[in-house]
C-alpha atoms as a PDB file:
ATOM      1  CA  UNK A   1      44.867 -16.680 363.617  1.00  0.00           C
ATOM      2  CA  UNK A   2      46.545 -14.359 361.209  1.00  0.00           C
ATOM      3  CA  UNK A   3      47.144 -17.134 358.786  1.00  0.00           C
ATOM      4  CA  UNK A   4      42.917 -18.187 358.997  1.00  0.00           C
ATOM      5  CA  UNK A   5      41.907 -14.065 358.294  1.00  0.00           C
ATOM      6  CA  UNK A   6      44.231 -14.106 355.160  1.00  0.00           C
ATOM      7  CA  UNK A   7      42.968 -17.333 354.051  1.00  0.00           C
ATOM      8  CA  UNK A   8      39.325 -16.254 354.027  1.00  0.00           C
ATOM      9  CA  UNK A   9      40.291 -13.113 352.783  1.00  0.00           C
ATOM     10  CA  UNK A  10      41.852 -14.977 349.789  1.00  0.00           C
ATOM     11  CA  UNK A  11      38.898 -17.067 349.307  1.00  0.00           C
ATOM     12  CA  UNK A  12      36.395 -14.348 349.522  1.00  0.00           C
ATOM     13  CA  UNK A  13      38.612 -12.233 346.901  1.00  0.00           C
ATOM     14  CA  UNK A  14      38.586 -15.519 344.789  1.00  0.00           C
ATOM     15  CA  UNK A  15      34.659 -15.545 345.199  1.00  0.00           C
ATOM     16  CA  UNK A  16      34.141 -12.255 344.250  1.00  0.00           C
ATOM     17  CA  UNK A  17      36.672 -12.674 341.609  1.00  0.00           C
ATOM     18  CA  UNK A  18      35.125 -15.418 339.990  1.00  0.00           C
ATOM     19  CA  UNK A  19      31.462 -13.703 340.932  1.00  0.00           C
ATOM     20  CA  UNK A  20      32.324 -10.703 338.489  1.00  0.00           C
ATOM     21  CA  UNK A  21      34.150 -12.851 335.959  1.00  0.00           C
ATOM     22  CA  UNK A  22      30.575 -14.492 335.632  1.00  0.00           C
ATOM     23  CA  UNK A  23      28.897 -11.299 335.524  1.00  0.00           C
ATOM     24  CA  UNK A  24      30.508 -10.175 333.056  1.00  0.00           C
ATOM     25  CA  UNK A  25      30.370 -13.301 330.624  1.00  0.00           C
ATOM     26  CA  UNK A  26      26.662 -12.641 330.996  1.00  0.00           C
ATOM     27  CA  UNK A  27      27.044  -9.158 330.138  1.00  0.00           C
ATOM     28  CA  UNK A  28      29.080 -10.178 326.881  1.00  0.00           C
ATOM     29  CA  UNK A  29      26.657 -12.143 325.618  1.00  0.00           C
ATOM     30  CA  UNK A  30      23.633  -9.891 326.200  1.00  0.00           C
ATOM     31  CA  UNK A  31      25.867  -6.998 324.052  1.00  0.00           C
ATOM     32  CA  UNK A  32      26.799  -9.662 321.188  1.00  0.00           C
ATOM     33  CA  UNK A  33      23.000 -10.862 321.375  1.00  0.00           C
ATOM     34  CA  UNK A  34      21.380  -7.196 321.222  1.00  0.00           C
ATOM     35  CA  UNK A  35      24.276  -5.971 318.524  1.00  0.00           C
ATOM     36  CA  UNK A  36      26.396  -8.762 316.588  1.00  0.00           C
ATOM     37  CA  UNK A  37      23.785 -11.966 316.809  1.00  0.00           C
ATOM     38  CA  UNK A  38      19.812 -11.189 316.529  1.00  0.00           C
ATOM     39  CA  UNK A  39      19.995  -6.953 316.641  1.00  0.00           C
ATOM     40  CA  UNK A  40      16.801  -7.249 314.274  1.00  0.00           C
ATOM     41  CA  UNK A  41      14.644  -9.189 316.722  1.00  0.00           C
ATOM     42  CA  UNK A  42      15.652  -6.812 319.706  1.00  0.00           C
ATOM     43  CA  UNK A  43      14.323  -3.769 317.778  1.00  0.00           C
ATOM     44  CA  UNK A  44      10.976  -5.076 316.812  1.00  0.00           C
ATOM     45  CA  UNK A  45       8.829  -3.975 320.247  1.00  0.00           C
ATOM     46  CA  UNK A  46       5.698  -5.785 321.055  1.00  0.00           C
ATOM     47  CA  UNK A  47       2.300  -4.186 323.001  1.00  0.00           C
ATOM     48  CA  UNK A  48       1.683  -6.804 325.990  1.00  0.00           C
ATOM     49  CA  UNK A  49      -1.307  -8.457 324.046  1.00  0.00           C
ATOM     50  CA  UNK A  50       0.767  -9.139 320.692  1.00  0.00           C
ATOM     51  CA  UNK A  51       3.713 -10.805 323.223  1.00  0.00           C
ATOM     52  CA  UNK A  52       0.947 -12.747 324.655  1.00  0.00           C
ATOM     53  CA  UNK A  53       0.160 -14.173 321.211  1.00  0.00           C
ATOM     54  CA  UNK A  54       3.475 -15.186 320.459  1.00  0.00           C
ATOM     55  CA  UNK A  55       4.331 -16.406 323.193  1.00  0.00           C
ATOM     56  CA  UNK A  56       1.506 -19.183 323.223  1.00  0.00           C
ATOM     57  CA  UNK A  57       2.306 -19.925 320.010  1.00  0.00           C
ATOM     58  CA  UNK A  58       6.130 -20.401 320.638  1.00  0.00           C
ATOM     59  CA  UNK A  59       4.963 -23.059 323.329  1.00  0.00           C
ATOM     60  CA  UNK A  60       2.924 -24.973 321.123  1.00  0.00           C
ATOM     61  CA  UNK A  61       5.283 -25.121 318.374  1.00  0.00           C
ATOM     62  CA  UNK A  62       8.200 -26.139 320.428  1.00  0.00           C
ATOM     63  CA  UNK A  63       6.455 -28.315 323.118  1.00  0.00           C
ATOM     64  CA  UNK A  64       7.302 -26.142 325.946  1.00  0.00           C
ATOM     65  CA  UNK A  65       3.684 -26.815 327.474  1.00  0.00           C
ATOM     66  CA  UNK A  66       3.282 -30.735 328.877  1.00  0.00           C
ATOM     67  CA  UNK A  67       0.046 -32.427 328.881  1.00  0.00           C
ATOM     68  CA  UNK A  68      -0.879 -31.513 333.006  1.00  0.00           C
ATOM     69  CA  UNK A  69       1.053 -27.886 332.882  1.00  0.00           C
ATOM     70  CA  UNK A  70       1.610 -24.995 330.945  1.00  0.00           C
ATOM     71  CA  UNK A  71       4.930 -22.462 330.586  1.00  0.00           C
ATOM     72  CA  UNK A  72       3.163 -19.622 332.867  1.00  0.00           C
ATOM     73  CA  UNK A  73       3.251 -15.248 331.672  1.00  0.00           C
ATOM     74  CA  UNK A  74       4.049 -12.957 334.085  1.00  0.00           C
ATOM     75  CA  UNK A  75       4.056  -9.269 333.621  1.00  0.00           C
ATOM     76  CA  UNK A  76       6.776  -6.656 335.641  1.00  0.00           C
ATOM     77  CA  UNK A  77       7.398  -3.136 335.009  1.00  0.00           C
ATOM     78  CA  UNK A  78      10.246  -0.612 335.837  1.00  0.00           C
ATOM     79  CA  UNK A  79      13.419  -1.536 336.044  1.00  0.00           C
ATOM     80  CA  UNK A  80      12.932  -5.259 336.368  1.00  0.00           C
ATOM     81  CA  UNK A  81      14.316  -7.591 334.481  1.00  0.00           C
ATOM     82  CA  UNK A  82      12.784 -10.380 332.155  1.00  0.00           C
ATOM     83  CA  UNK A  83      13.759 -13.810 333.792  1.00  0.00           C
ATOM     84  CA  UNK A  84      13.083 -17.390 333.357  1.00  0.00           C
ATOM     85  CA  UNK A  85      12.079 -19.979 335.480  1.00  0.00           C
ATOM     86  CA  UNK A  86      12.928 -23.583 335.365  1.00  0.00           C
ATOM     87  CA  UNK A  87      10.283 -24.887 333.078  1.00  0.00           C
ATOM     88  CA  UNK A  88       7.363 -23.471 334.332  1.00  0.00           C
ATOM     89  CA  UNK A  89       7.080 -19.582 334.410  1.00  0.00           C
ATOM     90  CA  UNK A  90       8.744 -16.194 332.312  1.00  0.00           C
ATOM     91  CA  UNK A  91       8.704 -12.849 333.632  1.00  0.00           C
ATOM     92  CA  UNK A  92       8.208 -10.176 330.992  1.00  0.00           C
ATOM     93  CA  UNK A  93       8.786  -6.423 331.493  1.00  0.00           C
ATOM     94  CA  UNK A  94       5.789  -4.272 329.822  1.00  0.00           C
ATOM     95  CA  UNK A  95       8.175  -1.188 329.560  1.00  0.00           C
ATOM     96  CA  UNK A  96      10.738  -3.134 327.552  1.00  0.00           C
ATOM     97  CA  UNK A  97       9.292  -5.524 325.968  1.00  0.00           C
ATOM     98  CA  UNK A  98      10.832  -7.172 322.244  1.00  0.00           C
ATOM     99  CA  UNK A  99      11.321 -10.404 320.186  1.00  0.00           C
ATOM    100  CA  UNK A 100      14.944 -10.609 321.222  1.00  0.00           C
ATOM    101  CA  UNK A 101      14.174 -10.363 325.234  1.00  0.00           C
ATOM    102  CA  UNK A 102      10.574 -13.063 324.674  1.00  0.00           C
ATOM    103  CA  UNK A 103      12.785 -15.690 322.434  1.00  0.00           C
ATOM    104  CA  UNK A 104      15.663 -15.101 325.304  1.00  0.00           C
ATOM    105  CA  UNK A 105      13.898 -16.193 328.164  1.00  0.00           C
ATOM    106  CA  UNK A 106      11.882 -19.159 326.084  1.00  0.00           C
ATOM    107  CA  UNK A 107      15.158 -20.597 324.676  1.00  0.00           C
ATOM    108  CA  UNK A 108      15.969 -21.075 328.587  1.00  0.00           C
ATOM    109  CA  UNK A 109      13.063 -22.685 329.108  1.00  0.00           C
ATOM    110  CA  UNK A 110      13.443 -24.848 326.547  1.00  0.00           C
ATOM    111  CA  UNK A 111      17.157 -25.732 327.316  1.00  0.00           C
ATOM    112  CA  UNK A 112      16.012 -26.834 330.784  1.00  0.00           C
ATOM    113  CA  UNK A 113      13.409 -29.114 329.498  1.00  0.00           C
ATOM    114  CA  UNK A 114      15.644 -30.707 327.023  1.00  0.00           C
ATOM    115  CA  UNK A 115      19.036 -30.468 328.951  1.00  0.00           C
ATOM    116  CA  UNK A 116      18.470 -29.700 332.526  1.00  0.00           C
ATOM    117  CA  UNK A 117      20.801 -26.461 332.335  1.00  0.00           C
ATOM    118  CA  UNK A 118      20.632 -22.648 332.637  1.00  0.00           C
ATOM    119  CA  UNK A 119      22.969 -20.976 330.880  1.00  0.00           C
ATOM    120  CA  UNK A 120      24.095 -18.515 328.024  1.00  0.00           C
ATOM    121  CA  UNK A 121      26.128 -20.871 325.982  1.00  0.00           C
ATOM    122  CA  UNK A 122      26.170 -22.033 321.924  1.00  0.00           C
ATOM    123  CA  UNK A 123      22.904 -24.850 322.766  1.00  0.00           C
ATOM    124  CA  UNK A 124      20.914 -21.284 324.480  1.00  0.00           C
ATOM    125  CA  UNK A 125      21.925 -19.230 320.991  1.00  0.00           C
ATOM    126  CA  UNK A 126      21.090 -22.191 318.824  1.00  0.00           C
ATOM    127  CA  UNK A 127      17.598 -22.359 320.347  1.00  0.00           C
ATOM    128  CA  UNK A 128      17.253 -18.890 320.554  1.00  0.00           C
ATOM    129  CA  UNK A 129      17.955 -18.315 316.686  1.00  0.00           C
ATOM    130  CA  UNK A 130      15.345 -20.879 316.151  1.00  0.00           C
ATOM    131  CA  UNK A 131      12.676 -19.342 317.927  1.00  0.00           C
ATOM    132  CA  UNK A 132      13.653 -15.619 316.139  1.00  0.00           C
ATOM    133  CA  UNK A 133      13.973 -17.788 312.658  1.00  0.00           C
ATOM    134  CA  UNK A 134      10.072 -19.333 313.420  1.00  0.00           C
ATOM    135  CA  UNK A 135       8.768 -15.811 313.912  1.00  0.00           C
ATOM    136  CA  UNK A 136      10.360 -14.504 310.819  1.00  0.00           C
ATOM    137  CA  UNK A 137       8.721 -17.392 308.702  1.00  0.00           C
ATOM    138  CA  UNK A 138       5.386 -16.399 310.307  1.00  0.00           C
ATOM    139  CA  UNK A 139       6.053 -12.712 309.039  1.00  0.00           C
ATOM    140  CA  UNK A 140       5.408 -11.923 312.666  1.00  0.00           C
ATOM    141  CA  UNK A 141       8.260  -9.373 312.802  1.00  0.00           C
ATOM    142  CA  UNK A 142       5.712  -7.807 309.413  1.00  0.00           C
ATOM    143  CA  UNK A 143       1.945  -7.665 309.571  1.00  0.00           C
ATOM    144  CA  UNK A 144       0.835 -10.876 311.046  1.00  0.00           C
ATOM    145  CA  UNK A 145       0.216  -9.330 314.128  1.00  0.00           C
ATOM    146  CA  UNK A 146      -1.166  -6.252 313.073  1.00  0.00           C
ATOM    147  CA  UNK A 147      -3.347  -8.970 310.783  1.00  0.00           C
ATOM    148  CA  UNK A 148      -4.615 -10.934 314.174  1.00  0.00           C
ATOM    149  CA  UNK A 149      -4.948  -7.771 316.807  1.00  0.00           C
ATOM    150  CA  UNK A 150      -7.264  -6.397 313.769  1.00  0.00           C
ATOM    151  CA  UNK A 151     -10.958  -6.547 314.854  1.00  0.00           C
ATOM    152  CA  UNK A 152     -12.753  -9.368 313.074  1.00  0.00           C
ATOM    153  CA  UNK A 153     -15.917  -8.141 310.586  1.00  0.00           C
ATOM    154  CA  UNK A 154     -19.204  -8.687 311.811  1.00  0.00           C
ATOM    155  CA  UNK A 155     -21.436 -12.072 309.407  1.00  0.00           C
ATOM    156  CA  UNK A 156     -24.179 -10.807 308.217  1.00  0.00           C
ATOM    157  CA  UNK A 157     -27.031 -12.131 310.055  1.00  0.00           C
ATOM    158  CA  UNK A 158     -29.138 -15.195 307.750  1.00  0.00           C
ATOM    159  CA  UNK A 159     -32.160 -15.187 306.904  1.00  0.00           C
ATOM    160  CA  UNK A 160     -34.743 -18.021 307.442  1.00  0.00           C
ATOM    161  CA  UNK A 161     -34.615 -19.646 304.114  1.00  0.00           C
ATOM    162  CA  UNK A 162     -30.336 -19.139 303.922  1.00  0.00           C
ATOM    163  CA  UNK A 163     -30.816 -21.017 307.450  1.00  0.00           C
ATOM    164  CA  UNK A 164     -33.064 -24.100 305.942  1.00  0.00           C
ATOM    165  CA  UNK A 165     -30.534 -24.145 302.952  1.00  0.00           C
ATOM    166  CA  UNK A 166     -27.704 -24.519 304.928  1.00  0.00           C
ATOM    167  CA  UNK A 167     -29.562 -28.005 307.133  1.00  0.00           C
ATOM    168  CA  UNK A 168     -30.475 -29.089 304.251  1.00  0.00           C
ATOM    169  CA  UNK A 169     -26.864 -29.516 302.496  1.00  0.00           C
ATOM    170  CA  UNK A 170     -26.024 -30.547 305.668  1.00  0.00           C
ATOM    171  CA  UNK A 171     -27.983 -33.292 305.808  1.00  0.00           C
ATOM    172  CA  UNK A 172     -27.504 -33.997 301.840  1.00  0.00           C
ATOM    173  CA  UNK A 173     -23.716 -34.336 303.188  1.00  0.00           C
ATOM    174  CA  UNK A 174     -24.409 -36.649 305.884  1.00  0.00           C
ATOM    175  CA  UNK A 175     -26.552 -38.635 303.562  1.00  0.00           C
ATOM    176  CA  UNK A 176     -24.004 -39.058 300.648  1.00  0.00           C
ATOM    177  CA  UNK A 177     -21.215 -39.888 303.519  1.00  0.00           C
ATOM    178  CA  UNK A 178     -23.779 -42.675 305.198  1.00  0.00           C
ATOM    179  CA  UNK A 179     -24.333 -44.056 301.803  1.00  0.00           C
ATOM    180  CA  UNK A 180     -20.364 -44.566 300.828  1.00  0.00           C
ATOM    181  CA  UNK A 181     -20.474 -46.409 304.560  1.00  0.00           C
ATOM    182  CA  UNK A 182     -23.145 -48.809 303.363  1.00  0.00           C
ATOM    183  CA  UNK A 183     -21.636 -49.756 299.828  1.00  0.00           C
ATOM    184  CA  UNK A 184     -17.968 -50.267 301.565  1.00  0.00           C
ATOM    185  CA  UNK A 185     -20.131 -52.869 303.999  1.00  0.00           C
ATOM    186  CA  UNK A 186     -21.877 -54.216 301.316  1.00  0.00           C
ATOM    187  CA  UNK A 187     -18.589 -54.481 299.396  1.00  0.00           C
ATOM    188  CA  UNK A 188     -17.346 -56.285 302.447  1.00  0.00           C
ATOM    189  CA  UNK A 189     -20.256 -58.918 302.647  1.00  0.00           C
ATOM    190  CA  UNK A 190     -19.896 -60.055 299.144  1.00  0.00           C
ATOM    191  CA  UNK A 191     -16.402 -60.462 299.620  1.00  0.00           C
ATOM    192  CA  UNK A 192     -16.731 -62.408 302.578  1.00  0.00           C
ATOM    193  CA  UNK A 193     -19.767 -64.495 300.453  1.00  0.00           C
ATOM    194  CA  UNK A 194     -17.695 -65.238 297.568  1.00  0.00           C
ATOM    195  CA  UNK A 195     -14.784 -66.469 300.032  1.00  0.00           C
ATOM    196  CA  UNK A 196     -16.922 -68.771 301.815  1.00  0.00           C
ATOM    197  CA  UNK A 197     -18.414 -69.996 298.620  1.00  0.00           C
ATOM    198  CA  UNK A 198     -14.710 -70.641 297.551  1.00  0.00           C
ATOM    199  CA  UNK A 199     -13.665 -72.744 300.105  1.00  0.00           C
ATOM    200  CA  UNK A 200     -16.852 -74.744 300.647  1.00  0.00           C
ATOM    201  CA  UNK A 201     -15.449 -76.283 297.132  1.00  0.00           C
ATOM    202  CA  UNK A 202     -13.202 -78.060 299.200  1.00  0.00           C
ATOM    203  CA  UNK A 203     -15.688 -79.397 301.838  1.00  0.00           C
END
C-alpha cells in the first residue's frame, strides 16, 4: 500500500511538474512576442469596430473562411482572455484589445487548418509575422482605418437631364459593345465561307 501512495504521489508531482513546465513555455513566448518579436503590433490598440474590419479582411486574404463556414467573432470583457478555437471561432477581449493579441489568435487558426496543431512554436510565429507584415503593407497600423471608420460624403442628388445623360451613355456603351460582338461573328462566318470554299476545290 505504501509503495502504491508514493507511486501516485510521484506521478502526480511529475504531472504537475510537467503542467507548470508547459505553463511557463507559454508564458515565455507571450513575453518574447509582446517585447523581443512583434512589440510594435501589441501597442497599436484597436476600438471593437476597427478589429472587426481587420479581422474579416485577415480571413479573406488568408483563406481562413471555407465556402459553407466562416472563422466566427466573439467579444469578452474583464479579465478574460483572447482564445482560439479550432477553425471555427476567436474570442476577443474589448478591454484589451491590439494587433499583436487579433494576429495571435488568427495565426492559430490558421495553423490548425493547414497543420492540424495548436501550439506556440516557430510555424505559429511564422504565420503570425505574416499576418502583422500584411497589416503593415495595408498601412493599417497608420490611417487606413481612420480612412474607412471616416463617414462617407453624401452624392449630390442628379437632376433629371444628368439622369437621361447618364442612360443614354449607357446605352451608347451597350451599343458599341453589341456591335464589336457582331463584327467578331461576322469575322467568323467569312472565315468559315472562305474555308469551305477552299476545300470544295478538292471535291
Amino acid at each position: 500500500m505504501r509503495k502504491k501512495n508514493i507511486q501516485n504521489i510521484l506521478l502526480d508531482a511529475i504531472e504537475i511538474s510537467a503542467k507548470l513546465r508547459n505553463k511557463m513555455v507559454h508564458l515565455i513566448y507571450y513575453y518574447k512576442e509582446k517585447t523581443e518579436w512583434f512589440p510594435e503590433a501589441f501597442k497599436k490598440q484597436m476600438t471593437r469596430m476597427e478589429a472587426e474590419i481587420v479581422f474579416r479582411k485577415l480571413c479573406r486574404h488568408f483563406k481562413l473562411d471555407g465556402i459553407y463556414s466562416k472563422v466566427n467573432l466573439y467579444w469578452v470583457s474583464g479579465n478574460r482572455c483572447p482564445k482560439a478555437y479550432g477553425v471555427s471561432a476567436v474570442k476577443l477581449n474589448i478591454d484589451c484589445n491590439d494587433f499583436g493579441r487579433l494576429c495571435h489568435e488568427l495565426a492559430h487558426i490558421a495553423m490548425c487548418k493547414k497543420y492540424h496543431k495548436m501550439g506556440h512554436n516557430k510555424i505559429h510565429k511564422k504565420i503570425m509575422k505574416k499576418m502583422i507584415n500584411y497589416c503593415k503593407r495595408k498601412n493599417w497600423f497608420e490611417n487606413e482605418l481612420n480612412r474607412r471608420m471616416a463617414p462617407k460624403p453624401e452624392k449630390p442628388e442628379l437632376t433629371k437631364d444628368e439622369i437621361r445623360q447618364q442612360k443614354i451613355l449607357k446605352l451608347e456603351k451597350a451599343i458599341k459593345r453589341h456591335q464589336t460582338r457582331i463584327k467578331r461573328c461576322e469575322n467568323a462566318i467569312k472565315k468559315a465561307n472562305r474555308r469551305i470554299s477552299s476545300l470544295r476545290r478538292f471535291i
